[in-house]
N, C-alpha and C. Protein backbone atom coordinates (compact mmCIF):
# COMPACT_ATOMS: atom_id res chain seq x y z
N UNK A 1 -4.86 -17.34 -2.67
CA UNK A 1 -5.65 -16.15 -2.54
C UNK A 1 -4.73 -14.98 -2.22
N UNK A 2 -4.91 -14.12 -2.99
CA UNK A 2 -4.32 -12.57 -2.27
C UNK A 2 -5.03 -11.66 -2.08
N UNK A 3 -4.95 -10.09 -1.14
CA UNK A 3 -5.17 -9.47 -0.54
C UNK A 3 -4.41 -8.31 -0.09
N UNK A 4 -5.21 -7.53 -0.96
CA UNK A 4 -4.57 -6.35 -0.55
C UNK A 4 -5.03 -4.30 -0.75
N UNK A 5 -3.95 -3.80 -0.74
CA UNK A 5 -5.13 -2.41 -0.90
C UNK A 5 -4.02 -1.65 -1.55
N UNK A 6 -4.44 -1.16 -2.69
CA UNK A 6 -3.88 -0.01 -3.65
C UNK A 6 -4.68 1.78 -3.04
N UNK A 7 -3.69 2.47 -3.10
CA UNK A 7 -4.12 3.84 -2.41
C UNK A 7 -4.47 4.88 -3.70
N UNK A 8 -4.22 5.87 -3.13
CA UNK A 8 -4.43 7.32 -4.42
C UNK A 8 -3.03 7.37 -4.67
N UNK A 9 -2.26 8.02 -5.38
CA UNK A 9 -0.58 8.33 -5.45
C UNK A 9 -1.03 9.67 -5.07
N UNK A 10 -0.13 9.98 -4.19
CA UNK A 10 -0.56 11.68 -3.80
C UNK A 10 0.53 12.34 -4.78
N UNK A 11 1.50 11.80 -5.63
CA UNK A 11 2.06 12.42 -6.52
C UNK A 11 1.77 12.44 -8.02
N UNK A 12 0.71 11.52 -8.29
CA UNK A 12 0.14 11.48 -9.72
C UNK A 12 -1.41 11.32 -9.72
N UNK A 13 -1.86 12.45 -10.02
CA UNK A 13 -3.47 11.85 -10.16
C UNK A 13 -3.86 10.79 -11.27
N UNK A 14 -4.90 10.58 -11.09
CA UNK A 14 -5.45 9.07 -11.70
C UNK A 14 -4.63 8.20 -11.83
N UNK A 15 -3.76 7.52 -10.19
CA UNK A 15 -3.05 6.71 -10.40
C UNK A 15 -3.05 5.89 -8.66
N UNK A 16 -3.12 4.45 -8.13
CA UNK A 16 -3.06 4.04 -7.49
C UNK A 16 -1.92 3.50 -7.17
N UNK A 17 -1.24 3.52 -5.79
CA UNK A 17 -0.14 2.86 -5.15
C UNK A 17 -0.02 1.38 -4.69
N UNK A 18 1.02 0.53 -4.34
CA UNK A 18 0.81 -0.43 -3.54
C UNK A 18 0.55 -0.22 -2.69
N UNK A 19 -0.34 -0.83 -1.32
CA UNK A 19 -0.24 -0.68 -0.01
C UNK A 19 -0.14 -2.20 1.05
N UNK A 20 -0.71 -2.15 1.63
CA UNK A 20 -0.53 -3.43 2.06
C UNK A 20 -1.30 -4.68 1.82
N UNK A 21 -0.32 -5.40 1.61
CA UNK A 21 -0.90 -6.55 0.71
C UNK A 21 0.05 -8.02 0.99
N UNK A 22 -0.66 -8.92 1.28
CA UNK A 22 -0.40 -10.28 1.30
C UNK A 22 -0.76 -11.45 -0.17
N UNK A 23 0.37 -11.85 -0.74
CA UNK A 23 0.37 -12.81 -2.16
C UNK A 23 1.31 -12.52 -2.61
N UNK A 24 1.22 -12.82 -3.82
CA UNK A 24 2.75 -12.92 -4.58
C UNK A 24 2.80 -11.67 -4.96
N UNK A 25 4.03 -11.00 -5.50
CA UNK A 25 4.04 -9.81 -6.33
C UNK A 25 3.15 -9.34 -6.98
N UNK A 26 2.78 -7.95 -6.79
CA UNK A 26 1.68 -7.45 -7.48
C UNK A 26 2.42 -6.11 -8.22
N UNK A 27 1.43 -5.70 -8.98
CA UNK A 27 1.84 -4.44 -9.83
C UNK A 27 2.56 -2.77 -8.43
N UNK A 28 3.17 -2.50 -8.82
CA UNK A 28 3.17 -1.32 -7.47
C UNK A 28 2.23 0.22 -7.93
N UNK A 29 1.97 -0.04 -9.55
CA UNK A 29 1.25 1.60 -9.62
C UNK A 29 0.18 0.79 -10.48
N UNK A 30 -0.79 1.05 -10.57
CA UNK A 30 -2.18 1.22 -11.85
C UNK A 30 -2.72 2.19 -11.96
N UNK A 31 -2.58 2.49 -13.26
CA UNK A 31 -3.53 3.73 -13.52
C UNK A 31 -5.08 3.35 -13.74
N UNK A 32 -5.84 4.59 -13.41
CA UNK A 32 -7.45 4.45 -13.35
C UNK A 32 -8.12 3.92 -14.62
N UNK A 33 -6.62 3.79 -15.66
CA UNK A 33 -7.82 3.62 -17.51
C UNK A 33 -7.21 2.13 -17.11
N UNK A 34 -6.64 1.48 -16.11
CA UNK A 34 -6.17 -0.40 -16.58
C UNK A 34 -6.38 -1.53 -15.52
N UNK A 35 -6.53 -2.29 -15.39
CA UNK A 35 -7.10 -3.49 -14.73
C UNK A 35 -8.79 -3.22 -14.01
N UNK A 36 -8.81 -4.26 -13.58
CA UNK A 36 -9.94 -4.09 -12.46
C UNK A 36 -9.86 -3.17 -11.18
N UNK A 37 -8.91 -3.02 -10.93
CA UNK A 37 -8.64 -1.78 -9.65
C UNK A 37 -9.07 -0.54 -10.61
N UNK A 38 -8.09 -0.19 -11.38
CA UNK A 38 -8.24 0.87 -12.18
C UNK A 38 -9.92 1.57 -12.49
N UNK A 39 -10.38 0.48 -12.96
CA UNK A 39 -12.00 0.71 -12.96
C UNK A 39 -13.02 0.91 -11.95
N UNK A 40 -12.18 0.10 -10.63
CA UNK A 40 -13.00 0.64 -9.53
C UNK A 40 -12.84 1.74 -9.06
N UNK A 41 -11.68 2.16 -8.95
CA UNK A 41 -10.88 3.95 -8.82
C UNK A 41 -12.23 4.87 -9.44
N UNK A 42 -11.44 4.45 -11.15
CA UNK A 42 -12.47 5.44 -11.73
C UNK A 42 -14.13 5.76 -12.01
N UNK A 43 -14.57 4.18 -11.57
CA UNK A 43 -16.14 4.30 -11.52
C UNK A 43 -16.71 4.80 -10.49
N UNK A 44 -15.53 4.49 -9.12
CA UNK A 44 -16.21 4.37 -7.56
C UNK A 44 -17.36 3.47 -7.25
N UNK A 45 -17.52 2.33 -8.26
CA UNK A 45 -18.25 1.49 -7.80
C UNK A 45 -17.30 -0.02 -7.91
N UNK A 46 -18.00 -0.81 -7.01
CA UNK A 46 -17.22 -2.19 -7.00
C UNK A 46 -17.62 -2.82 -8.38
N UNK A 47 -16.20 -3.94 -8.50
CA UNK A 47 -15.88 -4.51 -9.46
C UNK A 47 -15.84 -5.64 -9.16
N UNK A 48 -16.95 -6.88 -9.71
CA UNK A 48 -17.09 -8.25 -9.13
C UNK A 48 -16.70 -8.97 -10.14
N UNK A 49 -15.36 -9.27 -10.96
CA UNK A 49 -14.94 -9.94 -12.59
C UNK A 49 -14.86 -11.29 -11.89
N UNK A 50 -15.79 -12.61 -12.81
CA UNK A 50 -15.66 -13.98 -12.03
C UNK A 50 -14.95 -14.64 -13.17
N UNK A 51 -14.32 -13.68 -14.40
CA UNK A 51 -13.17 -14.17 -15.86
C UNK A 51 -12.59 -13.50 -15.73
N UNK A 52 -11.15 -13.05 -15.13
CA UNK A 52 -10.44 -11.80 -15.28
C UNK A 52 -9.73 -11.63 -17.20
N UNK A 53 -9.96 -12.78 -17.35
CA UNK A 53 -9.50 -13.16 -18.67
C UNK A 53 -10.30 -12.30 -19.99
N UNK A 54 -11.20 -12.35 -19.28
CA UNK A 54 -12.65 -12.02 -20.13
C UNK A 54 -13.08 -10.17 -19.88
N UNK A 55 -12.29 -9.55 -18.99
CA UNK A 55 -12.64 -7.94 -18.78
C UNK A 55 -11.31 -7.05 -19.53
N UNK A 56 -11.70 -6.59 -20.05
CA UNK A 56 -11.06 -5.51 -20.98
C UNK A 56 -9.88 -4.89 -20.20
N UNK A 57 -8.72 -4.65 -20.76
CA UNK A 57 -7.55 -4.23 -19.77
C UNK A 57 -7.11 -4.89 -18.61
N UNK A 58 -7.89 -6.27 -18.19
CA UNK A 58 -7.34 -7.16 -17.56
C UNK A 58 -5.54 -6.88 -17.44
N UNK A 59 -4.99 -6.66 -16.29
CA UNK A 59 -3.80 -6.66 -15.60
C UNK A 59 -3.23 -7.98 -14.98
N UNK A 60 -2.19 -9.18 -16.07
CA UNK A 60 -2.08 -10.35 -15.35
C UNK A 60 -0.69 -10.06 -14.20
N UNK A 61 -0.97 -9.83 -13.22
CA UNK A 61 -0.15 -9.36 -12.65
C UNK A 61 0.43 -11.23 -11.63
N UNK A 62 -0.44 -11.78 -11.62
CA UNK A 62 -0.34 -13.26 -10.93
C UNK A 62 -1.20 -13.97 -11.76
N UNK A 63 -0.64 -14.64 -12.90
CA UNK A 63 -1.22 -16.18 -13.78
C UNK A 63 -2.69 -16.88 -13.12
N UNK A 64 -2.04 -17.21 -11.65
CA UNK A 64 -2.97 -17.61 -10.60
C UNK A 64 -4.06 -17.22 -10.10
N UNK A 65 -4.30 -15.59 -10.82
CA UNK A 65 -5.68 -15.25 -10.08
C UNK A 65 -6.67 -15.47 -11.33
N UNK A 66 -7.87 -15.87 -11.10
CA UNK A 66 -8.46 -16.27 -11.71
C UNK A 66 -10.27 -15.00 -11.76
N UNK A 67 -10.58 -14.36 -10.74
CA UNK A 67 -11.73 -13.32 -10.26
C UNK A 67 -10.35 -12.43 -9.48
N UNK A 68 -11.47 -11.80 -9.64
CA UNK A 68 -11.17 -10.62 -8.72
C UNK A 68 -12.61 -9.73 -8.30
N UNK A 69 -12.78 -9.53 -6.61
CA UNK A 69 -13.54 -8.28 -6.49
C UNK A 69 -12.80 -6.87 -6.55
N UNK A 70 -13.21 -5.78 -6.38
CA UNK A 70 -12.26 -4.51 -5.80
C UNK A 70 -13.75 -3.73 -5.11
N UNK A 71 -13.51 -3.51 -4.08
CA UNK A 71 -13.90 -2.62 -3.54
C UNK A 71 -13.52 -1.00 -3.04
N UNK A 72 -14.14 -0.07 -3.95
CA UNK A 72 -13.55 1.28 -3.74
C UNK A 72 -13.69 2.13 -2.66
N UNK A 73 -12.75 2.71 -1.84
CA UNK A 73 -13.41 3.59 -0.66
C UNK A 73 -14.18 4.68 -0.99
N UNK A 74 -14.49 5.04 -0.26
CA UNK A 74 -15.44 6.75 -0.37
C UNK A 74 -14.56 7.88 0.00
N UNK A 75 -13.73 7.98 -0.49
CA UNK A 75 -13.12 9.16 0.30
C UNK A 75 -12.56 10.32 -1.05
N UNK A 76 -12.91 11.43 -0.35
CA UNK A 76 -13.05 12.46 -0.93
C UNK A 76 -11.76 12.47 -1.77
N UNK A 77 -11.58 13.36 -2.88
CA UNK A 77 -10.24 13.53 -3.73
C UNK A 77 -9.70 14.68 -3.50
């Protein structure tokens, strides 16, 4: 299992950072048009994929993950 939290880039809009995070290597930037983070960014609603295989722009960033939730904060831009 991993865990972790991607931020805003305060130097590129529509783009998320690493932050802190426990698992294997993960991506360090996603933009808002790619993976499941990306979509939660840009919808602001959560993302519950139980095929990551199976969602469009899927990001294999770890072979091993198999779902993913993302939960987006509320915070202003």
């Amino acid at each position: 299992m991993q865990i972790g939290f991607y931020v805003l880039d305060p130097k590129k809009a529509n783009q998320l950072i690493l932050g802190p995070f426990h698992g294997k290597v993960a991506c360090e930037t996603i933009s808002f048009s790619r993976g499941v983070c990306g979509a939660a960014a840009s919808s602001g609603e959560t993302q519950l994929v139980h095929d990551v295989e199976a969602f469009p722009g899927h990001i294999a960033c770890d072979a091993a993950s198999l779902s993913e939730i993302v939960v987006p904060s509320k915070i202003p831009r």
